[in-house]
Every structure is written in structure tokens, then in C-alpha cells.
C-alpha atoms as a PDB file:
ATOM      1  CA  UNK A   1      96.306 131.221 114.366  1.00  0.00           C
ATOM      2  CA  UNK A   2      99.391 131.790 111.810  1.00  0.00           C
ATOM      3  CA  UNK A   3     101.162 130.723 114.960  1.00  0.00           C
ATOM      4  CA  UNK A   4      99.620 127.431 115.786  1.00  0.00           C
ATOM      5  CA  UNK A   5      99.780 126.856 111.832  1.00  0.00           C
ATOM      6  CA  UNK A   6     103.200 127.120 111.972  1.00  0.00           C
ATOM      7  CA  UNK A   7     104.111 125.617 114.891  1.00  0.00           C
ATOM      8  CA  UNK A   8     101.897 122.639 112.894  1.00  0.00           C
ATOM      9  CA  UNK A   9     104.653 122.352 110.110  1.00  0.00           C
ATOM     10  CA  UNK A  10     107.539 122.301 112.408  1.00  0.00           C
ATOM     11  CA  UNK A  11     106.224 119.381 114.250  1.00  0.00           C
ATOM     12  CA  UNK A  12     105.420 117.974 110.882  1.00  0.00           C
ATOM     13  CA  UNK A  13     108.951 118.509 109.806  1.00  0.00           C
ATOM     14  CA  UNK A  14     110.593 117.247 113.264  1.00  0.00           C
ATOM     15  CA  UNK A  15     108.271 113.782 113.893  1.00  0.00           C
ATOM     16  CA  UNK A  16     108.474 112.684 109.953  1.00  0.00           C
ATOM     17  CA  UNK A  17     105.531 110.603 109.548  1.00  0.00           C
ATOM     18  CA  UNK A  18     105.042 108.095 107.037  1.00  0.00           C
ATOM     19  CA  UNK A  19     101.442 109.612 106.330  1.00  0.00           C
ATOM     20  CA  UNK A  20      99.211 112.154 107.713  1.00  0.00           C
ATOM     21  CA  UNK A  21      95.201 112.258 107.009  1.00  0.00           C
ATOM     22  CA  UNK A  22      94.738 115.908 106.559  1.00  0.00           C
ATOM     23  CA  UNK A  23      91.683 117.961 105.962  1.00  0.00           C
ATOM     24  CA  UNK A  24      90.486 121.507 105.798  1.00  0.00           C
ATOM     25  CA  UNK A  25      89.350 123.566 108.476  1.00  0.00           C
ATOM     26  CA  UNK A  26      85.976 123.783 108.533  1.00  0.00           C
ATOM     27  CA  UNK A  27      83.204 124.499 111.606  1.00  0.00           C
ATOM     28  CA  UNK A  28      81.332 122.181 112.002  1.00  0.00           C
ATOM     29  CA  UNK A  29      78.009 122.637 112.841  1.00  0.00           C
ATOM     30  CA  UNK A  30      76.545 122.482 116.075  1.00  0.00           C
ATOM     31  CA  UNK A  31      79.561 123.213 117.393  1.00  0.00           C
ATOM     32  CA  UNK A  32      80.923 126.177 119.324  1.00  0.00           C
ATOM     33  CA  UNK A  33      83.748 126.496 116.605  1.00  0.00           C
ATOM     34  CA  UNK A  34      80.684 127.165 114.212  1.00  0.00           C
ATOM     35  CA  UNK A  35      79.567 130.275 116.666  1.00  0.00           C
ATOM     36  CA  UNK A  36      82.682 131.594 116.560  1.00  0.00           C
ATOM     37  CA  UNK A  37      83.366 135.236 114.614  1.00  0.00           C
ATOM     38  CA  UNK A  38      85.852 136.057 112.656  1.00  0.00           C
ATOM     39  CA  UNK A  39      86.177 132.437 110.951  1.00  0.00           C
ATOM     40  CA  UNK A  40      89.219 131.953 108.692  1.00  0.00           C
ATOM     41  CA  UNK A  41      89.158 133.142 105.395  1.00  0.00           C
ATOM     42  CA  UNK A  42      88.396 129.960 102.856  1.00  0.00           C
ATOM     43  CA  UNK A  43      91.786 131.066 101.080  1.00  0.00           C
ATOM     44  CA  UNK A  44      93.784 130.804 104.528  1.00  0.00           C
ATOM     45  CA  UNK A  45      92.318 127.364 104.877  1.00  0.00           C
ATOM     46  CA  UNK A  46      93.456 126.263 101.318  1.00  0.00           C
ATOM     47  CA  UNK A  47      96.517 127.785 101.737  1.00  0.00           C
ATOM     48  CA  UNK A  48      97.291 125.827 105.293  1.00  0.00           C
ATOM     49  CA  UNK A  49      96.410 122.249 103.788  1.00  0.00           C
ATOM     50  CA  UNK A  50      98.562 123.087 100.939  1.00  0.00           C
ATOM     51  CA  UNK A  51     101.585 123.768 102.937  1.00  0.00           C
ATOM     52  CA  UNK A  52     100.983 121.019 105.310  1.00  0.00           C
ATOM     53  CA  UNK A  53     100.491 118.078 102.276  1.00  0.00           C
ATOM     54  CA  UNK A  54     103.443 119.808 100.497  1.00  0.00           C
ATOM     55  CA  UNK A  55     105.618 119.119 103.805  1.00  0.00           C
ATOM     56  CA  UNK A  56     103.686 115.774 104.382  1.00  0.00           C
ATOM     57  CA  UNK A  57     105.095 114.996 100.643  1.00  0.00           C
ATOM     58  CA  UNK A  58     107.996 115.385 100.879  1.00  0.00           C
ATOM     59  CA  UNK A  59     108.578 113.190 104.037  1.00  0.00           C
ATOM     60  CA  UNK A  60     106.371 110.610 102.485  1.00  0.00           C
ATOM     61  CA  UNK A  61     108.412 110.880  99.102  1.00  0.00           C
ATOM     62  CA  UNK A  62     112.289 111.170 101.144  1.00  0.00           C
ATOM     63  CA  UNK A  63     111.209 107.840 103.484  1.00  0.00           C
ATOM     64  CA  UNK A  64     110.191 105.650 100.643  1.00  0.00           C
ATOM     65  CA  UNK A  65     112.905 106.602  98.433  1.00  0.00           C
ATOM     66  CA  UNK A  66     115.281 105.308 101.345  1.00  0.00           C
ATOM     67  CA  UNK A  67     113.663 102.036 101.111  1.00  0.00           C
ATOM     68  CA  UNK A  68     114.600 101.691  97.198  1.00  0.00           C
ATOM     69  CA  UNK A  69     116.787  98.284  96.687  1.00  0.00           C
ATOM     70  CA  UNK A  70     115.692  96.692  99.612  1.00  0.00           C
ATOM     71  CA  UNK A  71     113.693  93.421  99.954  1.00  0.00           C
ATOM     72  CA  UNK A  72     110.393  93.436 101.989  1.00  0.00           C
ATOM     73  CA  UNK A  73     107.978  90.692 103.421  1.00  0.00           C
ATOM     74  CA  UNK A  74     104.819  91.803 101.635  1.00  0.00           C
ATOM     75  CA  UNK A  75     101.189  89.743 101.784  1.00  0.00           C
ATOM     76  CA  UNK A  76      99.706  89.991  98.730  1.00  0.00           C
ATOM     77  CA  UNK A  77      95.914  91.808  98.230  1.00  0.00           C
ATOM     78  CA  UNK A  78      94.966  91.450  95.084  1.00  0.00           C
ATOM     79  CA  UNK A  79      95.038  92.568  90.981  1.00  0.00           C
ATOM     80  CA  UNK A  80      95.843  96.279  90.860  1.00  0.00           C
ATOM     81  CA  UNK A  81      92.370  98.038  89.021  1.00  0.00           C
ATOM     82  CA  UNK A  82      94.943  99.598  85.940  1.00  0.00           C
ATOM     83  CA  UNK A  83      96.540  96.425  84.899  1.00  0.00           C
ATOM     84  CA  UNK A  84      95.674  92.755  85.849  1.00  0.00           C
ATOM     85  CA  UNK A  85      98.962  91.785  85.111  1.00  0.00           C
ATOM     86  CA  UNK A  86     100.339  94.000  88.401  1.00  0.00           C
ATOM     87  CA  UNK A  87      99.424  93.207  91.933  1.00  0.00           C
ATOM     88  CA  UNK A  88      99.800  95.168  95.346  1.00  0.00           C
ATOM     89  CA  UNK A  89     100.399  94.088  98.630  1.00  0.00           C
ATOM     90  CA  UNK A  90     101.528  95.953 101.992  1.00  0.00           C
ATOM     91  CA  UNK A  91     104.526  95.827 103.730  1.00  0.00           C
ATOM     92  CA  UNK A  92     104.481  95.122 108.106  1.00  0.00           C
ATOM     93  CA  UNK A  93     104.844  98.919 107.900  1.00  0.00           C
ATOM     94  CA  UNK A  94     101.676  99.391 105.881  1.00  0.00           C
ATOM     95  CA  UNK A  95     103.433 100.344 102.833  1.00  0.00           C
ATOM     96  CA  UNK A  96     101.498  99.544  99.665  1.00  0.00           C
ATOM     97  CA  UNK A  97     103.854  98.000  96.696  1.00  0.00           C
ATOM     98  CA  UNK A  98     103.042  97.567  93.018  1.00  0.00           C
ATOM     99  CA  UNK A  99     104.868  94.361  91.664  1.00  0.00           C
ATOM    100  CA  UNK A 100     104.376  92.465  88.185  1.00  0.00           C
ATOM    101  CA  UNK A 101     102.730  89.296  89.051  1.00  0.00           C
ATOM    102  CA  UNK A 102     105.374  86.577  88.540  1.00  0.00           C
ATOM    103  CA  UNK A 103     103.888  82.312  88.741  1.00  0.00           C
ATOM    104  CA  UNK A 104     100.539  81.928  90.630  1.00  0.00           C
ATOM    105  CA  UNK A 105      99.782  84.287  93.271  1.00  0.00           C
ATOM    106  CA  UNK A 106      96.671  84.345  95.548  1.00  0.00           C
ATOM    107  CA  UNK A 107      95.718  86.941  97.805  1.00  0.00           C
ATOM    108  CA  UNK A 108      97.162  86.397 101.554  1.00  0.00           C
ATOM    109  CA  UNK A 109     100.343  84.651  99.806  1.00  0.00           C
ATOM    110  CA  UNK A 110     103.699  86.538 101.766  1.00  0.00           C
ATOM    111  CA  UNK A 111     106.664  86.992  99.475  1.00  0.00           C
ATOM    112  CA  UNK A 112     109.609  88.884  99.418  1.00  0.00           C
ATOM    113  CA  UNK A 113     109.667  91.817  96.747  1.00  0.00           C
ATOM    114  CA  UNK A 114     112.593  94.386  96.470  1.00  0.00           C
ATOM    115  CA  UNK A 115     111.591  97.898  95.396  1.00  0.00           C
ATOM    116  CA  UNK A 116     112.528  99.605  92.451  1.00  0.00           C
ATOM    117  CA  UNK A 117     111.149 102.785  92.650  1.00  0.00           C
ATOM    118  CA  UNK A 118     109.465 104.779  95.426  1.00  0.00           C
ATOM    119  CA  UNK A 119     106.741 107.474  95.064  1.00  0.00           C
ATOM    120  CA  UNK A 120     105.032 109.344  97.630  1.00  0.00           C
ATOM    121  CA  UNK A 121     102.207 107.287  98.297  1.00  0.00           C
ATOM    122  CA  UNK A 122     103.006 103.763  96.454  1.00  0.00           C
ATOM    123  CA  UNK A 123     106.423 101.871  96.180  1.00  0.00           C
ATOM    124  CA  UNK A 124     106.702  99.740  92.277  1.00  0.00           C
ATOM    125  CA  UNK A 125     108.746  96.314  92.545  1.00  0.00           C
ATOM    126  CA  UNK A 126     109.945  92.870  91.522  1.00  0.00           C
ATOM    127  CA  UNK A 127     108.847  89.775  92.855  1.00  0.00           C
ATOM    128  CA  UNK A 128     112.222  88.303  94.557  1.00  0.00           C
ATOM    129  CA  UNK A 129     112.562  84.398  94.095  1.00  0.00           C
END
């Protein structure tokens, strides 16, 4: 219901998750959701994602900006696919970070790496010595 959707947001918007895996409604079938009348509309469904990522995105985008200028453990994973020259690793909190590569690196290596600038998905930052 419009209800339930709502209610969705504000819990969104209370609990501020790093991340939330969202998808559309759809009824699946073999399932009594799929037997059920009066589906939602497709458009309603579109429009209930949309507001839920935009909320979602901004939380993402407001708790990675608060880690801008701080220095993180991060194990390294590997060559990002756009540039050879940039690697990623994660964070303990999961956090993927974008750094120039700096000496010889080899995936697994821990390092520290401060963050420059946060996105809503990704973090970009230096290699700390």
C-alpha cells in the first residue's frame, strides 16, 4: 500500500544504511502474490524504487562524504578496469576506495589511504606513506 511504501522511506530515513539492495515489485510466479488482483500499476512500482534509491542516495552520498580527510586500513583488490594506473580496495566497513597506485602493490597488501573525495557508491584517495 501507499502506506506501507511510506512507512518504507521513513525507516529508510531513520536507520541510515550504508547501502540497500533494492528491486522492483514484481509477482513472482508461482506464488500467491502472482494470484493476487488488482496488482500495482508498473508506474507505481517505478515510481516506489525511485523514491526509495533517491533516499538510499542520499544517505549513501551524506555518510561517505563524512569520511572525507580521514585515513582508512584498506586491503588492496586489484587494477581498477578504467585505468591500470588506479587500484581499489575495501575498507573493514566494506567501503570500496579508488587510489592512484603509488610503489609496488599486490592484491591482499593493507595500507592506509586517506580519502579525498566521496561519492555515493565509491570513495577516490591517496595512498598514505
Amino acid at each position: 500500500t501507499e502506506d506501507m511504501h511510506e512507512e518504507t522511506l521513513t525507516l529508510l530515513k531513520e536507520m541510515k544504511f550504508d547501502s540497500a539492495y533494492t528491486f522492483i515489485y514484481s509477482p513472482r510466479r508461482g506464488t500467491p502474490a502472482a494470484r493476487m488482483t488488482n496488482q500495482v500499476s508498473d508506474a507505481v512500482c517505478h515510481r516506489r524504487l525511485q523514491e526509495i534509491m533517491d533516499v538510499e542516495n542520499e544517505i549513501s552520498l551524506s555518510l561517505n562524504k563524512e569520511m572525507e580527510g580521514k585515513v582508512y586500513t584498506v586491503i588492496a583488490e586489484g587494477k581498477t578496469k578504467q585505468n591500470p594506473d588506479n587500484w581499489f580496495g575495501r575498507t573493514s566497513g566494506n567501503k570500496m576506495v579508488i587510489f592512484p597506485k603509488a610503489g609496488s602493490l599486490s592484491v591482499g597488501d593493507i595500507l592506509k589511504v586517506r580519502v579525498d573525495t566521496a561519492q555515493t557508491w565509491i570513495l577516490k584517495g591517496t595512498i598514505v606513506e
